[in-house]
N, C-alpha and C. Protein backbone atom coordinates (compact mmCIF):
# COMPACT_ATOMS: atom_id res chain seq x y z
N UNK A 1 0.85 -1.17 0.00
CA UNK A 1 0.00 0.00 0.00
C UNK A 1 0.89 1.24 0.00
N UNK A 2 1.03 2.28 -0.92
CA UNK A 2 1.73 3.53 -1.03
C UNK A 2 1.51 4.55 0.45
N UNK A 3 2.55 4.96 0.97
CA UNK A 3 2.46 5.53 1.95
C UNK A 3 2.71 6.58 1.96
N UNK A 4 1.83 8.33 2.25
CA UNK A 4 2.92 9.66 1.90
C UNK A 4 4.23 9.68 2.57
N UNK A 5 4.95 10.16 1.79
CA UNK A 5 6.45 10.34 1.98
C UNK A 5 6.81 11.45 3.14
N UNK A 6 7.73 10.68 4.16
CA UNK A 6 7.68 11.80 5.21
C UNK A 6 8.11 13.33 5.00
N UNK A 7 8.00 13.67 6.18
CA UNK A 7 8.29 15.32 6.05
C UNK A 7 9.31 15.76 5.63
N UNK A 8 10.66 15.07 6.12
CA UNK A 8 11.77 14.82 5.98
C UNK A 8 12.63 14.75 4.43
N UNK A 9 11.47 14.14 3.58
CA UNK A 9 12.04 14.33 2.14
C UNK A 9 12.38 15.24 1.14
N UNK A 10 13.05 14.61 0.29
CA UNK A 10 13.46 16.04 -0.22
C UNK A 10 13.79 15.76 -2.13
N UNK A 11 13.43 16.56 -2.40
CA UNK A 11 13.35 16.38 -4.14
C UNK A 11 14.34 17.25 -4.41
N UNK A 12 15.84 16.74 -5.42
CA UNK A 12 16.69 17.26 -5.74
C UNK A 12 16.66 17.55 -7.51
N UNK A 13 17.28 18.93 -8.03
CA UNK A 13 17.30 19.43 -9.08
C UNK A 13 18.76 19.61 -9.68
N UNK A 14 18.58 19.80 -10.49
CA UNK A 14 20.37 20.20 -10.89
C UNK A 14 20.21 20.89 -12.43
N UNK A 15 20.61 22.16 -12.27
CA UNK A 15 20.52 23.35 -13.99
C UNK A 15 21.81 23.22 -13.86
N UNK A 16 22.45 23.38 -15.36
CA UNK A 16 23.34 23.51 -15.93
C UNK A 16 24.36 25.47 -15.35
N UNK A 17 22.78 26.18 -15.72
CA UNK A 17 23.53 27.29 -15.59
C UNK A 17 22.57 28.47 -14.49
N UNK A 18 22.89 29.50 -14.04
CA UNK A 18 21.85 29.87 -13.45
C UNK A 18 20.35 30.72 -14.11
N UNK A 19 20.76 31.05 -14.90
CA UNK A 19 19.50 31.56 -15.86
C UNK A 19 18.25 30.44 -15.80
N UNK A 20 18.98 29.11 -16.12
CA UNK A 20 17.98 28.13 -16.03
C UNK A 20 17.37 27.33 -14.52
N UNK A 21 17.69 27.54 -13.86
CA UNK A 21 17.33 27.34 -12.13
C UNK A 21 15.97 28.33 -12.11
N UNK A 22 14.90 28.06 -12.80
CA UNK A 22 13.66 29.11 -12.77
C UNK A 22 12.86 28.78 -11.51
N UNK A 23 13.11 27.35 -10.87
CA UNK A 23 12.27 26.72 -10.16
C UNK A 23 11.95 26.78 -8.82
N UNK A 24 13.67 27.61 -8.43
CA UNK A 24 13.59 27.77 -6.73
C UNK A 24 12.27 28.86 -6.56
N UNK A 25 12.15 30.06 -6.91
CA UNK A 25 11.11 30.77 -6.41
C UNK A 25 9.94 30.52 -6.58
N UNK A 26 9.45 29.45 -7.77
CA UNK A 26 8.38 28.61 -7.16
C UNK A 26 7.96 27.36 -6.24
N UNK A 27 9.14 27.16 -5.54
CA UNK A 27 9.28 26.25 -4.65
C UNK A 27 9.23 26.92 -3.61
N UNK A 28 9.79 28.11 -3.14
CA UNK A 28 9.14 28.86 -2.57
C UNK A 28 7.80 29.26 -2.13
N UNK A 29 7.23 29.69 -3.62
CA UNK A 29 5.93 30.86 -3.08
C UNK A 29 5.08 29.27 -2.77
N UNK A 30 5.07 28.01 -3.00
CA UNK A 30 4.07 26.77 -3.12
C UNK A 30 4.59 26.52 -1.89
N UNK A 31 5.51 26.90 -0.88
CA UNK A 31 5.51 26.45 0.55
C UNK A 31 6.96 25.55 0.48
N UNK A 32 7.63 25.06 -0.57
CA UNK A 32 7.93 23.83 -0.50
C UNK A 32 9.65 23.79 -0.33
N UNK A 33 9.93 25.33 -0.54
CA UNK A 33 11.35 25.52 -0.37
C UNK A 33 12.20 24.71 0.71
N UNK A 34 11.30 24.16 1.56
CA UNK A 34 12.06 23.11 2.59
C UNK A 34 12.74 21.54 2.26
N UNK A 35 11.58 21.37 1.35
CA UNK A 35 11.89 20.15 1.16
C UNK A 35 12.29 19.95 -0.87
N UNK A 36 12.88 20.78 -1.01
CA UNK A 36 13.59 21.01 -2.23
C UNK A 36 14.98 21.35 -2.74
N UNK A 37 15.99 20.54 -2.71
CA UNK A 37 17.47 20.97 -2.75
C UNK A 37 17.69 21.40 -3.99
N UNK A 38 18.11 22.60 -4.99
CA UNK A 38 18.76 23.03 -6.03
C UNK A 38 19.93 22.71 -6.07
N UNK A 39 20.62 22.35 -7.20
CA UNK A 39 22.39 22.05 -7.38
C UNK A 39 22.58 22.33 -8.66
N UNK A 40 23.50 24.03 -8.32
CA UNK A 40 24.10 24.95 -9.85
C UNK A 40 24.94 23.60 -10.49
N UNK A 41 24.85 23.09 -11.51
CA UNK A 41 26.09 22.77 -12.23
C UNK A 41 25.74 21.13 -12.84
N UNK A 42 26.94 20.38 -13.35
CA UNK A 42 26.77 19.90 -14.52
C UNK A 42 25.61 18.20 -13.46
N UNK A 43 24.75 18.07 -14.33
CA UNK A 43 24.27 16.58 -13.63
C UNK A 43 24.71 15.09 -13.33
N UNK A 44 25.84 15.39 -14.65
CA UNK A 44 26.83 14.31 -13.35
C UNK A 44 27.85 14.31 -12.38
N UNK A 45 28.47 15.38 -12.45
CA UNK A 45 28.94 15.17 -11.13
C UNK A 45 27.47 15.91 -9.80
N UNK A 46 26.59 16.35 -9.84
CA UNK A 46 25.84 16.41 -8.90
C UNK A 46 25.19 14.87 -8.60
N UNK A 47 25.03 14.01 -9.55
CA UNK A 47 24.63 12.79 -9.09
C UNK A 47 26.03 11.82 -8.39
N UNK A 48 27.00 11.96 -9.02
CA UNK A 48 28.01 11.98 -8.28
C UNK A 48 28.17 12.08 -6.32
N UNK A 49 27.94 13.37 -6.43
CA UNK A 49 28.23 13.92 -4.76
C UNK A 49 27.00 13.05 -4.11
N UNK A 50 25.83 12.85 -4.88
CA UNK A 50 24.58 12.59 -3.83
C UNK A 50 24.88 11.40 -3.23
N UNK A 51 24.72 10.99 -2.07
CA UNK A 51 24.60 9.52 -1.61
C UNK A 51 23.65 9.16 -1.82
N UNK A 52 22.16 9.34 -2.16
CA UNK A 52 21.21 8.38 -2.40
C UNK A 52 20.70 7.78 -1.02
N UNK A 53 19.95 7.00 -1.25
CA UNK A 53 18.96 6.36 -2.02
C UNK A 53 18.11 7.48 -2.64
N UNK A 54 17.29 7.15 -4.00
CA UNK A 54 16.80 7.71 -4.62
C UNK A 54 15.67 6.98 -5.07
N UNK A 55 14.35 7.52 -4.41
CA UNK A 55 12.92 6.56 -5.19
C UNK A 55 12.39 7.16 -6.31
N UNK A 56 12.55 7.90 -6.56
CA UNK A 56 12.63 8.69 -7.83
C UNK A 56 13.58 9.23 -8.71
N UNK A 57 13.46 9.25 -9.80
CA UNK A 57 14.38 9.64 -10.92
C UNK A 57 13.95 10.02 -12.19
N UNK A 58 14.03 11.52 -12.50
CA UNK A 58 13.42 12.26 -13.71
C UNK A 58 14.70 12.38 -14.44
N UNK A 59 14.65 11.79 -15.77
CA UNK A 59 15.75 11.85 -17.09
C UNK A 59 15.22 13.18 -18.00
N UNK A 60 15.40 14.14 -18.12
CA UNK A 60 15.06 15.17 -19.09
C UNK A 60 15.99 16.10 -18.85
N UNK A 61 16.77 15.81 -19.97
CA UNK A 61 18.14 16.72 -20.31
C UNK A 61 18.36 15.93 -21.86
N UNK A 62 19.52 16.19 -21.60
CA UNK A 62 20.60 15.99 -23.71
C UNK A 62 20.22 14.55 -23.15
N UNK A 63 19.70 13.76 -24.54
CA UNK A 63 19.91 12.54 -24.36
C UNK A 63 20.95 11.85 -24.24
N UNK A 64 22.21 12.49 -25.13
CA UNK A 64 23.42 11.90 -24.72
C UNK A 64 23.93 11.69 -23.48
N UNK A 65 23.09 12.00 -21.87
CA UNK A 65 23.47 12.18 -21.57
C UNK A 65 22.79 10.80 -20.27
N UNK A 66 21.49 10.58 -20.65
CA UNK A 66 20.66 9.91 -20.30
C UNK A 66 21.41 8.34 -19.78
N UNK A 67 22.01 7.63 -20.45
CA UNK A 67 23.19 6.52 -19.95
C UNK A 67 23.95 6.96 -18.96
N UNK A 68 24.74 8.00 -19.26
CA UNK A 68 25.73 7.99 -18.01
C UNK A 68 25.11 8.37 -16.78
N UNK A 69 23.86 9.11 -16.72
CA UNK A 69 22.81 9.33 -15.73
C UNK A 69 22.46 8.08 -15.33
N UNK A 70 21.70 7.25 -15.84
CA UNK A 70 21.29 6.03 -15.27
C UNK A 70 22.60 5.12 -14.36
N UNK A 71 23.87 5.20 -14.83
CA UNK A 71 24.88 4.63 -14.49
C UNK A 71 25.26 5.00 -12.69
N UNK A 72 25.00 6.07 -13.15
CA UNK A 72 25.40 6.50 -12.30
C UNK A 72 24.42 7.08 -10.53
N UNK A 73 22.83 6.83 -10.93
CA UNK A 73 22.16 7.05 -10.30
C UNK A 73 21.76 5.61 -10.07
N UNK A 74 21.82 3.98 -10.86
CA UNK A 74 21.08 3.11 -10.76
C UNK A 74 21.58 2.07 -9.27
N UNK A 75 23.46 2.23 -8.80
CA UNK A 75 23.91 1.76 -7.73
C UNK A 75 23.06 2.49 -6.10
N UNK A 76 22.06 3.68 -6.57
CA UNK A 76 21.78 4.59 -5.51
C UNK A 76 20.21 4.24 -5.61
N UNK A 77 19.50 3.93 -6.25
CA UNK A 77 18.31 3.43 -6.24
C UNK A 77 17.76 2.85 -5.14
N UNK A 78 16.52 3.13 -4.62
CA UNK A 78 16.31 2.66 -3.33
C UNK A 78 15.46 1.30 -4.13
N UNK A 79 15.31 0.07 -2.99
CA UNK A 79 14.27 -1.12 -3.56
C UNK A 79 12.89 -0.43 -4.53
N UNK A 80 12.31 -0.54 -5.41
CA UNK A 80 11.46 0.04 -5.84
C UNK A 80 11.06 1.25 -6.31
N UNK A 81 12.33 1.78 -6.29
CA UNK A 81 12.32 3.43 -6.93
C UNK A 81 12.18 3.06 -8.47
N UNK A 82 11.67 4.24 -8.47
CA UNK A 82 11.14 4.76 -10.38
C UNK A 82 11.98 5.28 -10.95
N UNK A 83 12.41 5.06 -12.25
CA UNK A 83 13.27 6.19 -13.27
C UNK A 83 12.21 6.02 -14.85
N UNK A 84 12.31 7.46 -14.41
CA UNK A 84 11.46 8.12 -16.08
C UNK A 84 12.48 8.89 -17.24
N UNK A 85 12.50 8.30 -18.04
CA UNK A 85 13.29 9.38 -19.16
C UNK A 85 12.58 9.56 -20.43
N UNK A 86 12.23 10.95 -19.77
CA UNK A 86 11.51 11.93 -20.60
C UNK A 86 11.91 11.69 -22.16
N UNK A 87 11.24 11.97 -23.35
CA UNK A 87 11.47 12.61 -24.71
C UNK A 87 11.93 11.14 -24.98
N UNK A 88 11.56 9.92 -25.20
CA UNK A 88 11.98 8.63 -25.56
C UNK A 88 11.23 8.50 -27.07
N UNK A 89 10.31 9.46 -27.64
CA UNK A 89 9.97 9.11 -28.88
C UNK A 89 10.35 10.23 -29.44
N UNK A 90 9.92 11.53 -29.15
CA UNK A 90 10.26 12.81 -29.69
C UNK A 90 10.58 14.02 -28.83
N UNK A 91 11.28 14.38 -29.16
CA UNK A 91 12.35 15.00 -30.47
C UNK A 91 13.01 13.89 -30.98
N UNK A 92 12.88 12.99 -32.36
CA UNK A 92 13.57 11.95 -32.32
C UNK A 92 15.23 12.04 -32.30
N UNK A 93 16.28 10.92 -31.71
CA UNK A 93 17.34 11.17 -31.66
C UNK A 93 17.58 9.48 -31.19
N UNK A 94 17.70 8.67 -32.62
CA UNK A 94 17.34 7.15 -32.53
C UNK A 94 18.26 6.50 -31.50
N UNK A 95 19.53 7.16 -31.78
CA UNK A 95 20.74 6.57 -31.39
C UNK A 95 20.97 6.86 -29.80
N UNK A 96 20.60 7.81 -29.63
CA UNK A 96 20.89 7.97 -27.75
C UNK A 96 19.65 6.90 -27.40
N UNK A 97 17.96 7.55 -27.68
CA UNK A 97 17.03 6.48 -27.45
C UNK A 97 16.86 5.47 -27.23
N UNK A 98 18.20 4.38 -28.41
CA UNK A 98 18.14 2.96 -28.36
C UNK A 98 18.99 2.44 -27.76
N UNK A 99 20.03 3.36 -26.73
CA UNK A 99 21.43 3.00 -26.42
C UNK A 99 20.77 3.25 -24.94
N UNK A 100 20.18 4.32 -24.17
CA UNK A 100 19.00 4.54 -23.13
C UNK A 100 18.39 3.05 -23.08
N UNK A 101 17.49 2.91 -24.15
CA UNK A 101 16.40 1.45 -23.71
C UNK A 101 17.11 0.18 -23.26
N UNK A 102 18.39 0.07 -24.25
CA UNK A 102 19.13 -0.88 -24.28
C UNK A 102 19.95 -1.30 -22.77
N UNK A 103 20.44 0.37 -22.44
CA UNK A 103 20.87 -0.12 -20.90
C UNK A 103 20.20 -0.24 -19.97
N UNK A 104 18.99 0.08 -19.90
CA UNK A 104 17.88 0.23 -18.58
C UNK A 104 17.69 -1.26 -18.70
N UNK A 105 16.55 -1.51 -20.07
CA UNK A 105 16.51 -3.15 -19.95
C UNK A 105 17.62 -3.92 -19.87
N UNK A 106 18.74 -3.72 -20.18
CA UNK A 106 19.80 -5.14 -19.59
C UNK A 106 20.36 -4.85 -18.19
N UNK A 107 20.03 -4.09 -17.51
CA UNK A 107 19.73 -4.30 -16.15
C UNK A 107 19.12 -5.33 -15.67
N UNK A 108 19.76 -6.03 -14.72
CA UNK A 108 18.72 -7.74 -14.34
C UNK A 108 17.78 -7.06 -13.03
N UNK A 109 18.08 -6.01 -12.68
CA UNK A 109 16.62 -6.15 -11.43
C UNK A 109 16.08 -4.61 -11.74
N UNK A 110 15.79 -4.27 -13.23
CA UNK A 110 15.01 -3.19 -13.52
C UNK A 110 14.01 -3.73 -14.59
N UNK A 111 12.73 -3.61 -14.04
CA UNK A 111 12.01 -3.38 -15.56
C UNK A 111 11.74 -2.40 -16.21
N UNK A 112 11.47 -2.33 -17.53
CA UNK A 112 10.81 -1.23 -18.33
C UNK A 112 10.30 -1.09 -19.49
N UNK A 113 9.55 -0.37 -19.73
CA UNK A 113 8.37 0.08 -21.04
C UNK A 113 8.28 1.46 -21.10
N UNK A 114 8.03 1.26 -22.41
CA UNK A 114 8.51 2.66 -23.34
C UNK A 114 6.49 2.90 -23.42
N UNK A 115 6.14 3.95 -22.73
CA UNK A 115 5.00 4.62 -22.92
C UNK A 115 4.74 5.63 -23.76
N UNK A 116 3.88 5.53 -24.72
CA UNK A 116 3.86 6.29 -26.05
C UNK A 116 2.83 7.21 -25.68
N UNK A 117 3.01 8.36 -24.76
CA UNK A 117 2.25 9.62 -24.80
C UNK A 117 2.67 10.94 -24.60
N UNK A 118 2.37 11.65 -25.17
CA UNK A 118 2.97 12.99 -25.11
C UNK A 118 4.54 12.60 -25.95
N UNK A 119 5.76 12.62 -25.28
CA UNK A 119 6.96 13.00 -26.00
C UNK A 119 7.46 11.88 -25.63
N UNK A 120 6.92 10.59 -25.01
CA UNK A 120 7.39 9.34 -24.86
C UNK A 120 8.11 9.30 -23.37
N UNK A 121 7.65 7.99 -22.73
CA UNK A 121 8.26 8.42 -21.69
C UNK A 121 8.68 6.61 -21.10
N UNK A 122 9.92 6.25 -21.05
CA UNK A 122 10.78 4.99 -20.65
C UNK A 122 10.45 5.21 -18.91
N UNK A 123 9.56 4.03 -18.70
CA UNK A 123 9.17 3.98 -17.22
C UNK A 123 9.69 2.70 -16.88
N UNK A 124 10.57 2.95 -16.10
CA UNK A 124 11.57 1.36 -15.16
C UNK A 124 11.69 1.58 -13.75
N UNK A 125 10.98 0.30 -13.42
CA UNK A 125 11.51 0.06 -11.90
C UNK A 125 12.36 -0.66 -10.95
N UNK A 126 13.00 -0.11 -10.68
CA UNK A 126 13.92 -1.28 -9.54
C UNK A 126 13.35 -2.31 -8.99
N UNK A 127 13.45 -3.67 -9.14
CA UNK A 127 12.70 -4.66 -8.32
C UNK A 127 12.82 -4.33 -7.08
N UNK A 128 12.51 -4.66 -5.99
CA UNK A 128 12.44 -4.55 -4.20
C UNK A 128 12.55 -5.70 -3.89
């Protein structure tokens, strides 16, 4: 049975540059600036520094970039955490797409399916 997530949690971001960090002051004015960490700079080494566990995981950036993300976030995965990567049909870009599907599914304790709505979206879960 899904349980709300304690108070204690916290949803982490990471922009490239600061122009693009639009999100803190609406994390703010929605109350939520507490439980929201921002991190200026590149997304892998911010997945890098994190220790994890991580029950969630949003892929939407350069697809090229989408593998070394998973690599690197999939040892930090909590039992049953989610990873979504956004834009899996369009903007097409075959070659990151099929190199993405290819490593999620040959993972032995992740499943996943490629959901065809909106801009496509690769939904895999960590077994538990």
């Amino acid at each position: 049975m899904p349980r709300a997530r304690p108070a204690a949690s916290c949803t982490v971001s990471s922009c490239p540059k600061p122009r693009s960090n639009t999100r803190a002051p609406s994390s703010k004015r929605a109350g939520l600036a507490a439980h929201v960490e921002f991190h200026l700079g590149n997304a892998l080494d911010t997945l890098a520094m994190l220790p994890g566990p991580f029950d969630f995981v949003l892929l939407d950036l350069w697809k090229d970039l989408y593998v070394p993300c998973l690599e690197l976030a999939h040892p930090k995965l909590a039992p049953n955490a989610c990873v979504v990567a956004d834009n899996m049909i369009f903007p097409p870009s075959p070659t990151e797409q099929a190199a993405y599907k290819k490593a999620v599914r040959a993972k032995p304790d992740m499943e996943s399916l490629l959901l065809p709505i909106g801009s496509g979206l690769e939904i895999s879960k960590k077994r538990g």
